[in-house]
Protein backbone atom coordinates (compact mmCIF):
# COMPACT_ATOMS: atom_id res chain seq x y z
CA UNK A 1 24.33 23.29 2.57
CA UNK A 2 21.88 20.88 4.19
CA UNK A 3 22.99 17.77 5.89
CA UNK A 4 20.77 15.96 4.47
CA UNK A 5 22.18 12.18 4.78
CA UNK A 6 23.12 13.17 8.17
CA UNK A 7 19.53 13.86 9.16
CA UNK A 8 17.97 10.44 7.76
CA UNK A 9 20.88 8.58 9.60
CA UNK A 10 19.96 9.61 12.59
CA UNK A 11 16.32 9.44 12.10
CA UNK A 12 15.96 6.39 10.01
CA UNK A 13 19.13 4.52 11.23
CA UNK A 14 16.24 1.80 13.43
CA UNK A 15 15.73 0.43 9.81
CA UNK A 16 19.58 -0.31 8.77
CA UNK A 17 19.01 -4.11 9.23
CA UNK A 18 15.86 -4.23 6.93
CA UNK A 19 16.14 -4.78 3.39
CA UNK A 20 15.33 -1.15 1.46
CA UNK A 21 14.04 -1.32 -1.63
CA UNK A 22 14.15 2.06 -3.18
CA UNK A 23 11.04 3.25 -6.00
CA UNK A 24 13.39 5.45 -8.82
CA UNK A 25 12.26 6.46 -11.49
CA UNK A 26 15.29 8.19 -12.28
CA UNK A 27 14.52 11.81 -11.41
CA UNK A 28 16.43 13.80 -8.89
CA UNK A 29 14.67 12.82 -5.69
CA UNK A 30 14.22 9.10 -5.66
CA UNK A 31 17.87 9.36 -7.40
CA UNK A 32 19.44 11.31 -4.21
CA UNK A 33 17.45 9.05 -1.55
CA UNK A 34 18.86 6.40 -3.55
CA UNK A 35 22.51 7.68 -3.34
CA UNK A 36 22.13 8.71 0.60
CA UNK A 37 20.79 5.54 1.46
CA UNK A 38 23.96 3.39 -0.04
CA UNK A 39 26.35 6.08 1.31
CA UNK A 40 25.63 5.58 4.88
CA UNK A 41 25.35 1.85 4.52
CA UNK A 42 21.44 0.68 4.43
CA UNK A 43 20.78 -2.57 2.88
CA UNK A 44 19.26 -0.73 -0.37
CA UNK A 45 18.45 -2.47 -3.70
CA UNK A 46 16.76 -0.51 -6.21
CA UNK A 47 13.55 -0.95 -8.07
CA UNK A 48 11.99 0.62 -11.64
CA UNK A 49 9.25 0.26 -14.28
CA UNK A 50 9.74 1.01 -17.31
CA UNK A 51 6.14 2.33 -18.29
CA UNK A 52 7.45 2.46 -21.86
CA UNK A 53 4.99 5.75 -21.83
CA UNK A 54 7.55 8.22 -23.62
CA UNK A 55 9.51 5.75 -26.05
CA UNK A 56 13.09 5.90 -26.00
CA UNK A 57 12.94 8.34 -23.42
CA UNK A 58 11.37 5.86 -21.09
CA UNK A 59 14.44 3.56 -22.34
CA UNK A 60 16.92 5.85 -21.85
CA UNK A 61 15.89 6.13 -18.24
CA UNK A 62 16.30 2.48 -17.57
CA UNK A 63 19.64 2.51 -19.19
CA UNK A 64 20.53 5.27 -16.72
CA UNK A 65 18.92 3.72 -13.41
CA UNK A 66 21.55 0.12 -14.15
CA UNK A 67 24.34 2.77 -15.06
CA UNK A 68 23.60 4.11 -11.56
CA UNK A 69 23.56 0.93 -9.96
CA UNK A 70 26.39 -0.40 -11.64
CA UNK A 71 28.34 2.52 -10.47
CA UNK A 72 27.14 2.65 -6.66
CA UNK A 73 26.92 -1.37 -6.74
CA UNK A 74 23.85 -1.58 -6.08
CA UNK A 75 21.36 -4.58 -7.18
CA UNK A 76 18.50 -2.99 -9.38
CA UNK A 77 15.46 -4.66 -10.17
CA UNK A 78 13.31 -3.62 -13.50
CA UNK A 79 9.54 -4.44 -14.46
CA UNK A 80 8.66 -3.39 -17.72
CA UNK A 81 4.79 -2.85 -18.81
CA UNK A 82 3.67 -0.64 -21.85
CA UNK A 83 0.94 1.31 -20.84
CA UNK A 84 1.03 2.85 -23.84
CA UNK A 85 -3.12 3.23 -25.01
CA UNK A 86 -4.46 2.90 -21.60
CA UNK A 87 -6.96 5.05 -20.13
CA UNK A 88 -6.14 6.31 -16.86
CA UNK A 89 -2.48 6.17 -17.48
CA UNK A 90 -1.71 7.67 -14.30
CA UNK A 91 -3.99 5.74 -11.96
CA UNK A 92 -3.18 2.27 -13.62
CA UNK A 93 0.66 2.80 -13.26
CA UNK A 94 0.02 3.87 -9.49
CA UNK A 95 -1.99 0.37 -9.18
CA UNK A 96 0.95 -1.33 -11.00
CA UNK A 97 3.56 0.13 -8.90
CA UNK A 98 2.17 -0.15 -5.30
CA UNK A 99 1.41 -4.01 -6.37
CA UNK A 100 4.36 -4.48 -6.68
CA UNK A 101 5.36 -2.99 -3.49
CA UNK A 102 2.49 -4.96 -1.78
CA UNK A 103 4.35 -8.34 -3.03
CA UNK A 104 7.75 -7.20 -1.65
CA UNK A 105 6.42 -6.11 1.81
CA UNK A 106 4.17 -9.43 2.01
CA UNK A 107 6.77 -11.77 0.93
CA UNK A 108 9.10 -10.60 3.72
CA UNK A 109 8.10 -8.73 7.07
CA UNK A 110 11.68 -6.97 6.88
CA UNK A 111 11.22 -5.97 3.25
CA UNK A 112 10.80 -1.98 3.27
CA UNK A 113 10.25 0.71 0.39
CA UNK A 114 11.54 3.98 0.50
CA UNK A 115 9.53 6.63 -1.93
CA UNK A 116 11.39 10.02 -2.60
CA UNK A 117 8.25 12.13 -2.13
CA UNK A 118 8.99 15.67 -0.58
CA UNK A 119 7.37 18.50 0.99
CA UNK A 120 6.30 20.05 -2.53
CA UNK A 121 4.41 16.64 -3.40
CA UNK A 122 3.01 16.59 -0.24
CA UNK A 123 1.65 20.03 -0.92
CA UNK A 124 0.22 18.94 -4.07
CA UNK A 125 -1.74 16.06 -2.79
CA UNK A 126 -3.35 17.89 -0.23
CA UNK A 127 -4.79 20.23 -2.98
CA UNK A 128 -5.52 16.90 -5.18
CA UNK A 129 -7.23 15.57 -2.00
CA UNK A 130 -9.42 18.34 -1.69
CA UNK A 131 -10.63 18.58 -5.25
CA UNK A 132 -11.68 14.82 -4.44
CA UNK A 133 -13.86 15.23 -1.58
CA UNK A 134 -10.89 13.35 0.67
CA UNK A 135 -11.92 12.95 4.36
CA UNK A 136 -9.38 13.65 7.54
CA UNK A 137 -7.50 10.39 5.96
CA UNK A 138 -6.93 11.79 2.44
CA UNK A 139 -5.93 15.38 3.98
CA UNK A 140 -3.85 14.11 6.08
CA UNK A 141 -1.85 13.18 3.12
CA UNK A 142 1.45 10.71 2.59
CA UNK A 143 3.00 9.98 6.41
CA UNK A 144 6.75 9.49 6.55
CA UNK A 145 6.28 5.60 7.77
CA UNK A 146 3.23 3.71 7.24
CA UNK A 147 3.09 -0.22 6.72
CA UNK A 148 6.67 -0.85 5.85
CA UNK A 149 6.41 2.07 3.19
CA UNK A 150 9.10 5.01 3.85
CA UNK A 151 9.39 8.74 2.98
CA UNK A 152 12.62 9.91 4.00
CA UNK A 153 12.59 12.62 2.28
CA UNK A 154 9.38 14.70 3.00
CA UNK A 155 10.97 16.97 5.22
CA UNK A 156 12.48 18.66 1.96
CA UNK A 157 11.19 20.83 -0.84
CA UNK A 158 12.01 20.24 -4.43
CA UNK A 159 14.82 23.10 -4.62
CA UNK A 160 16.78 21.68 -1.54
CA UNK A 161 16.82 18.37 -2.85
CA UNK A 162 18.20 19.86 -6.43
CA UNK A 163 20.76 21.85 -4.22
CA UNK A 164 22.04 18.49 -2.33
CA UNK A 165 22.22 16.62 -6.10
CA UNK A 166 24.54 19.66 -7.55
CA UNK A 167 26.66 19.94 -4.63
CA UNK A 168 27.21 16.25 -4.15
CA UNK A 169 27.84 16.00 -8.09
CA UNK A 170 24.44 13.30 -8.74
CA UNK A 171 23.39 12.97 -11.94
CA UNK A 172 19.82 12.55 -12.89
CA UNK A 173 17.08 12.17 -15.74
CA UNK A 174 14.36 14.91 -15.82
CA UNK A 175 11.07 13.47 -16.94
CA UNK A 176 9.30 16.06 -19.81
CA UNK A 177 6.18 14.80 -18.97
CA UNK A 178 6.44 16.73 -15.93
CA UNK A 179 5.97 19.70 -17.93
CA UNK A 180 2.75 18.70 -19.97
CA UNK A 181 -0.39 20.23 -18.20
CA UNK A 182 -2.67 17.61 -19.22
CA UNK A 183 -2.49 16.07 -15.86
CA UNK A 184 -4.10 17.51 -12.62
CA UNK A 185 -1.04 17.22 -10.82
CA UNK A 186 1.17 18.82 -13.40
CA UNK A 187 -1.59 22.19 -13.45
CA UNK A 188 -1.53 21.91 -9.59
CA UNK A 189 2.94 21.97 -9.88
CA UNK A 190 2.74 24.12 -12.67
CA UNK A 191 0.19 26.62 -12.70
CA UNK A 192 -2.46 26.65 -9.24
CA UNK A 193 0.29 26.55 -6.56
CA UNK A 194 2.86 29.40 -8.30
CA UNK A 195 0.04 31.75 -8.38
CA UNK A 196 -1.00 30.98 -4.75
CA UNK A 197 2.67 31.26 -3.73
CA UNK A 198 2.77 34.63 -5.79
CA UNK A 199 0.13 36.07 -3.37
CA UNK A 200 0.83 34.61 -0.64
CA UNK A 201 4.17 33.76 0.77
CA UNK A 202 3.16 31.52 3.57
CA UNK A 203 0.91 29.19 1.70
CA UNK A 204 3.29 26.27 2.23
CA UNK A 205 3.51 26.87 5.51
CA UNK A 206 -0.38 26.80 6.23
CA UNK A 207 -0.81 23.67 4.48
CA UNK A 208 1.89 22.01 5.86
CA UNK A 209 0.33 23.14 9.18
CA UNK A 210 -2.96 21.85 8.15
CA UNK A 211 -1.53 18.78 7.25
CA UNK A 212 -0.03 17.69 10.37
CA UNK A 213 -3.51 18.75 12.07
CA UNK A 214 -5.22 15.87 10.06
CA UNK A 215 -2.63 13.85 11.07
CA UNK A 216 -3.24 14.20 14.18
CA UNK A 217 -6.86 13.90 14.02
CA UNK A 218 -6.38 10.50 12.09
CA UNK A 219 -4.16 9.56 14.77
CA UNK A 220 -6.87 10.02 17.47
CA UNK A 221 -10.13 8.63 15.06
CA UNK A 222 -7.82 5.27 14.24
CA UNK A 223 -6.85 4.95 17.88
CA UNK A 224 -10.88 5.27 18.97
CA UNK A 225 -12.08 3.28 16.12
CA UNK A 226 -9.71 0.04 16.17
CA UNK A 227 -11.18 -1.36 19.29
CA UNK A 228 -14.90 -0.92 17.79
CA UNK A 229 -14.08 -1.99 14.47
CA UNK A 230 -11.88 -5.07 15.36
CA UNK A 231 -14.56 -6.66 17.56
CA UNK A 232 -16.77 -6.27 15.21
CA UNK A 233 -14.55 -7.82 12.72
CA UNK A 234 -14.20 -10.92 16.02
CA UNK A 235 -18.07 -10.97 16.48
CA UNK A 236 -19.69 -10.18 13.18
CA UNK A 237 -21.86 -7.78 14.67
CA UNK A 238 -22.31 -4.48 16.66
CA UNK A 239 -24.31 -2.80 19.13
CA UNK A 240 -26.93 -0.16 16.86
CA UNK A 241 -26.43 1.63 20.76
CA UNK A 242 -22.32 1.84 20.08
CA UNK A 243 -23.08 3.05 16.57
CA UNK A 244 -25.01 6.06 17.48
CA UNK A 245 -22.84 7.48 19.61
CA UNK A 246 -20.20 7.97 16.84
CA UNK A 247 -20.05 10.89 14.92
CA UNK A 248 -19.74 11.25 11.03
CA UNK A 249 -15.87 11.05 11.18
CA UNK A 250 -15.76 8.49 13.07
CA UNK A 251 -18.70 6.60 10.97
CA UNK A 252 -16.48 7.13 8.02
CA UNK A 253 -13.13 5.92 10.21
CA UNK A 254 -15.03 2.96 10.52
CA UNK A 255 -16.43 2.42 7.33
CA UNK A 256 -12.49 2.82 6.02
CA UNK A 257 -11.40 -0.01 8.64
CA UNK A 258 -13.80 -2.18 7.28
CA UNK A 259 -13.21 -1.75 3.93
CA UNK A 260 -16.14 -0.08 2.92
CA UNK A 261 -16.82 2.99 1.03
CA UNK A 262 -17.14 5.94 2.96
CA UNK A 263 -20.03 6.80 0.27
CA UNK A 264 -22.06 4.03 2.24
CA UNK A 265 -22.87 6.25 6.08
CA UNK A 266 -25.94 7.75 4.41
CA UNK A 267 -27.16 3.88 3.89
CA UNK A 268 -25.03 2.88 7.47
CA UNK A 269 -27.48 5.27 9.44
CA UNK A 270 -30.71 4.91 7.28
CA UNK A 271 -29.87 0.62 8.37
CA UNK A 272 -29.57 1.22 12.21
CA UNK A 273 -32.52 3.50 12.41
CA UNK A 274 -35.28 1.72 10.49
CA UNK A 275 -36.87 -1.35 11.80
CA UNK A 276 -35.76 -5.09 12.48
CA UNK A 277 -34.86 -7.24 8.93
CA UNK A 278 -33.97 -4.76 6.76
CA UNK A 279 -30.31 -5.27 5.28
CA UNK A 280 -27.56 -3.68 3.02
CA UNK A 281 -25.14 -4.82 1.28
CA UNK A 282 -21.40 -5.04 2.84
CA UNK A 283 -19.14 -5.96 0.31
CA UNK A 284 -19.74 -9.67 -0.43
CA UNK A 285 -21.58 -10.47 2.66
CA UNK A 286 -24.82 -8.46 3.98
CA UNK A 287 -25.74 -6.32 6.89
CA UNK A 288 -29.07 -6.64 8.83
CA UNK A 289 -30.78 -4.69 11.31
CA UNK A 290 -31.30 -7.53 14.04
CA UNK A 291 -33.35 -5.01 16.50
CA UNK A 292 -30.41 -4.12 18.88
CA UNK A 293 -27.43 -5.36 16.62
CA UNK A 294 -26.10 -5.09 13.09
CA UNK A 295 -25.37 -8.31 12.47
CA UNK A 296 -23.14 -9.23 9.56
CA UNK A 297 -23.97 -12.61 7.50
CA UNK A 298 -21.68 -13.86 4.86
CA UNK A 299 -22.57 -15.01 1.43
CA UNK A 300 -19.68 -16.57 -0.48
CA UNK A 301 -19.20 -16.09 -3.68
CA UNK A 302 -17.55 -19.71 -4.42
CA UNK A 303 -17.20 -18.77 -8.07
CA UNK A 304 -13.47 -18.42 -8.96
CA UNK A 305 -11.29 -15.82 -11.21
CA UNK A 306 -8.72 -18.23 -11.52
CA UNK A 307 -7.54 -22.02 -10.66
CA UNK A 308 -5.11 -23.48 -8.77
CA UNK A 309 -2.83 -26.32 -9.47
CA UNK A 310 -0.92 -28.23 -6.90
CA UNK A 311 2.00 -30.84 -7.60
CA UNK A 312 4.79 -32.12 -5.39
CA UNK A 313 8.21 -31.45 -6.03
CA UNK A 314 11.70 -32.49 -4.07
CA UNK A 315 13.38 -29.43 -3.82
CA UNK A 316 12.48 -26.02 -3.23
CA UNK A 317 13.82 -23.27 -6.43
CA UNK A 318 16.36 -20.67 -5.79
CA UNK A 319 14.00 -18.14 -6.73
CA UNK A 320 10.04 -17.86 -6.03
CA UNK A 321 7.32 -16.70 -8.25
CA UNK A 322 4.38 -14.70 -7.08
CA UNK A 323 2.01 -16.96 -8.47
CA UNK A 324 3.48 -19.98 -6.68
CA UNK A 325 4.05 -21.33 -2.98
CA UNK A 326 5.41 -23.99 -1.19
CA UNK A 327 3.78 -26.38 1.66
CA UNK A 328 4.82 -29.36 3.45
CA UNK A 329 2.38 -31.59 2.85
CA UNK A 330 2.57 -33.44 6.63
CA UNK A 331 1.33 -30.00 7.55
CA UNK A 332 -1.48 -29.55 6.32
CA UNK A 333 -4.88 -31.16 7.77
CA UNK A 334 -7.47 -31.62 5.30
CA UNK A 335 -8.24 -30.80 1.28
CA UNK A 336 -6.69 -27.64 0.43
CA UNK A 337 -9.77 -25.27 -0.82
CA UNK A 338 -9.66 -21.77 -2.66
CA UNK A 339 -12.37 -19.08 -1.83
CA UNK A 340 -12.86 -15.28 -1.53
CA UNK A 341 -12.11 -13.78 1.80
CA UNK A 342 -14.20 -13.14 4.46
CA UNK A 343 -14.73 -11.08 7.51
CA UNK A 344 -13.24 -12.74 10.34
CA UNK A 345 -10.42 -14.24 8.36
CA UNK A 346 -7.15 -14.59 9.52
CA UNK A 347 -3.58 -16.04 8.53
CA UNK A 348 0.02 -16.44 10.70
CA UNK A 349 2.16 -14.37 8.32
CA UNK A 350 5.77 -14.80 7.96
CA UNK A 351 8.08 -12.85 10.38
CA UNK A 352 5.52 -12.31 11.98
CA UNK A 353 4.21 -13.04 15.76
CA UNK A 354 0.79 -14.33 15.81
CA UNK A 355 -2.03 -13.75 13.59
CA UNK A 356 -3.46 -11.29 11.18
CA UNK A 357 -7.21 -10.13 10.06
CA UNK A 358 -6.95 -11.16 6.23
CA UNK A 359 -9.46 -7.46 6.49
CA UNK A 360 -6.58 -5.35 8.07
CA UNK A 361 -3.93 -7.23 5.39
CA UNK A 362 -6.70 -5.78 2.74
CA UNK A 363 -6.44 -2.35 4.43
CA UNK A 364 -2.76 -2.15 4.95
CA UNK A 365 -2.09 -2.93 1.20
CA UNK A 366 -4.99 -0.23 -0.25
CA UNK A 367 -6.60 -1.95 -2.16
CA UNK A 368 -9.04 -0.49 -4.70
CA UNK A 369 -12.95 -1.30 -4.28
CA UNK A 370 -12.50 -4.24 -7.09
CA UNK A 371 -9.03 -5.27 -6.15
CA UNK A 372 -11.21 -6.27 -2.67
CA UNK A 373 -13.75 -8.04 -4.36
CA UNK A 374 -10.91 -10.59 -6.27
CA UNK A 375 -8.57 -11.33 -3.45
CA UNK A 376 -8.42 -15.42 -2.57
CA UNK A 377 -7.47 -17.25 0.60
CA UNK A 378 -6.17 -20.55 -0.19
CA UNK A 379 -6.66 -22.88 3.37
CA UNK A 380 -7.10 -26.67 4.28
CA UNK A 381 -9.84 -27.65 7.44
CA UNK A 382 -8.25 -25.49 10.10
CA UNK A 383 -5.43 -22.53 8.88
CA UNK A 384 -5.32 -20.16 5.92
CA UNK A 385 -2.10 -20.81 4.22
CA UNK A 386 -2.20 -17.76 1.43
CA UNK A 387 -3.62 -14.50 1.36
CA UNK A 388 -3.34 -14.52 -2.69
CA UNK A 389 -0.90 -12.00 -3.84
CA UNK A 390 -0.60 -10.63 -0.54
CA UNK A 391 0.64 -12.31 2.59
CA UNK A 392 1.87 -15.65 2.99
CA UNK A 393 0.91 -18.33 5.86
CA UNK A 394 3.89 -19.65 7.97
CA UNK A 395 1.74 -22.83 9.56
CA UNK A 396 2.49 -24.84 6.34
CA UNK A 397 5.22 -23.31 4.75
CA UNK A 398 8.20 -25.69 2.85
CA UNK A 399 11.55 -25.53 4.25
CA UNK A 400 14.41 -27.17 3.32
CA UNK A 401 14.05 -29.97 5.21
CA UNK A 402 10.63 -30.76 4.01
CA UNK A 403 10.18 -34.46 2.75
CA UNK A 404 6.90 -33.88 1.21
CA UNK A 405 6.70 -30.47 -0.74
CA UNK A 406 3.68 -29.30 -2.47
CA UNK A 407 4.11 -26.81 -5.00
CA UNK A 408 0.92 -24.76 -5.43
CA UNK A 409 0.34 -22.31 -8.47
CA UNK A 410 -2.22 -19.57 -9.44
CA UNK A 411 -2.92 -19.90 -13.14
């Protein structure tokens, strides 16, 4: 029998004074990381949506998650959303989800989530990647620790993790959508990868091989890239000269850094190597040829999605809302003001050292192409004090000593 609490113990035991907050839906794998995790003493809560996608099914599986809990004592948190009717079910519960996760992780550098993907899912999105055109970053698939985001368990396959459950007595829920073949993944589980297995025994093997050869390459484009992409982010321009010595992985790598859609290196080169004043587009801003330099200039869009409210208060609440935060008003210098982000951006988290690119906050958190275009910075005359739904600003924050407290909300 595998050891395997033993084995995240001693690899994962660096994170034992960080709050875990474990993704279960209630199957067997985010069920046993759940149960390892509280046996050898992590800080774990636990966290589920209730989709409400299969009807009392879906319920059932809540019930079962707070049973858990209950029994293990641990705290479990529950969002419920009926998706029911949507159209990309499966996409729009992913954006739901990792939002979520996004607000956890910003609202507290220590905050962590631990996803019970394994070696079989990482198997299948490497053949999902593919069928998407992915670049070196999509194959190099899900990485055990990336922005605060944990995978314990991808060292395992499905049947091991099944094996552990049984031994260890663990109950858990088996979702029957899993069976349906109306999704790409579920024909990838179900029907693609048996046959490939059935003629070739070493399949996983390869992949997995493959896999940690993107890695690797990812690794080595990020490491070349950051320096390039980060002054650019400083200086708002670039060298054409710098540009053309990259090739079209690292074009793309630096596209990706910036936030812009790998789709756009046919227009990136077609800019540096046609003459001075023509421009593109770049996301809300534009980017003209300026002879020797790209130069980025920005174009505000100071037309707003939403309003902002601010009132003072006395005390701070027990609990926060994620629409809502709270600055000492002898802080701040100047009219607080609401506008889009922009390159060159930047905000002192909390629990955190210094400051942050609002850009690489965008990154980190994945944002899809329109989530980008509606994220908010709200700032007075010299600090940005919220990233909106994102990352909070410690240079104004309300503690509990704070005389003048300004509650600010999102509506």
């Amino acid at each position: 029998m595998l050891n395997i609490s033993k084995h995240i113990d001693n690899k994962w035991s660096h994170l034992k004074d960080k709050n875990i907050f474990v993704s279960c839906s209630g199957g067997v794998d985010s069920i046993v990381l759940a149960w390892i995790l509280n046996k050898i003493n992590f800080k774990v809560k636990v966290i589920h949506i209730n989709y409400k996608l299969r009807g009392k099914e879906s319920d059932l599986d809540a019930l079962f998650i707070k049973s858990f809990c209950k029994k293990n004592e641990i705290t479990c948190l529950e969002k419920t959303i009926n998706l029911q009717g949507k159209k990309n079910i499966q996409e729009t519960a992913r954006n739901y989800r990792y939002k979520w996760f996004r607000h956890i992780i910003a609202y507290n550098q220590d905050n962590y989530i631990a996803l019970g993907h394994h070696k079989d899912d990482q198997i299948e999105t490497f053949f999902l990647n593919i069928s998407r055109n992915s670049g070196i970053m999509g194959l190099a698939c899900m990485l055990k620790d990336h922005n605060n985001i944990i995978r314990p368990l991808l060292d395992y396959n499905k049947n091991q993790i099944i094996e552990y459950a049984k031994f260890n007595e663990i109950k858990w829920r088996e979702d029957s959508s899993n069976k349906l073949n109306k999704y790409r993944r579920n024909i990838l589980r179900n029907i693609i990868i048996p046959q490939l297995k059935s003629s070739n025994i070493y399949v996983e093997d390869s992949v997995m091989t493959l896999i940690q050869a993107f890695q690797k390459t990812q690794k080595e484009l990020e490491k070349k890239i950051t320096p390039i992409s980060s002054n650019f982010i400083e200086k708002g321009y670039i060298k054409i000269n710098k540009l053309k010595t990259l090739n079209t992985f690292e074009l793309i790598e630096f596209l990706r850094q910036l936030n812009q859609p790998a789709s756009h290196i046919d227009e990136l080169i077609k800019l540096y190597n046609t003459q001075k004043g023509k421009k593109i587009k770049w996301g809300n801003n534009w980017l003209i040829n300026e002879g020797d330099i790209l130069l980025e200039k920005k174009e505000f869009n100071k037309e707003l999605k939403f309003n902002f409210k601010v009132e003072k208060i006395k005390l701070l609440p027990n609990k926060f809302n994620k629409d809502e935060i709270y600055l000492d008003s002898n802080k701040i210098s100047g009219l607080l003001q609401l506008r889009k982000w922009g390159i060159g951006d930047r905000i002192f988290p909390i629990g955190m050292n210094g400051s942050k690119l609002i850009s690489d906050i965008i990154s980190d958190a994945k944002l899809t192409s329109q989530e980008k275009e509606s994220v908010f910075i709200l700032h007075d005359d010299k600090n940005i004090h919220w990233c909106v739904g994102l990352t909070i600003g410690k240079k104004a924050i309300a503690e509990e000593n704070s005389k003048n407290i300004l509650k600010v909300t999102i509506s």
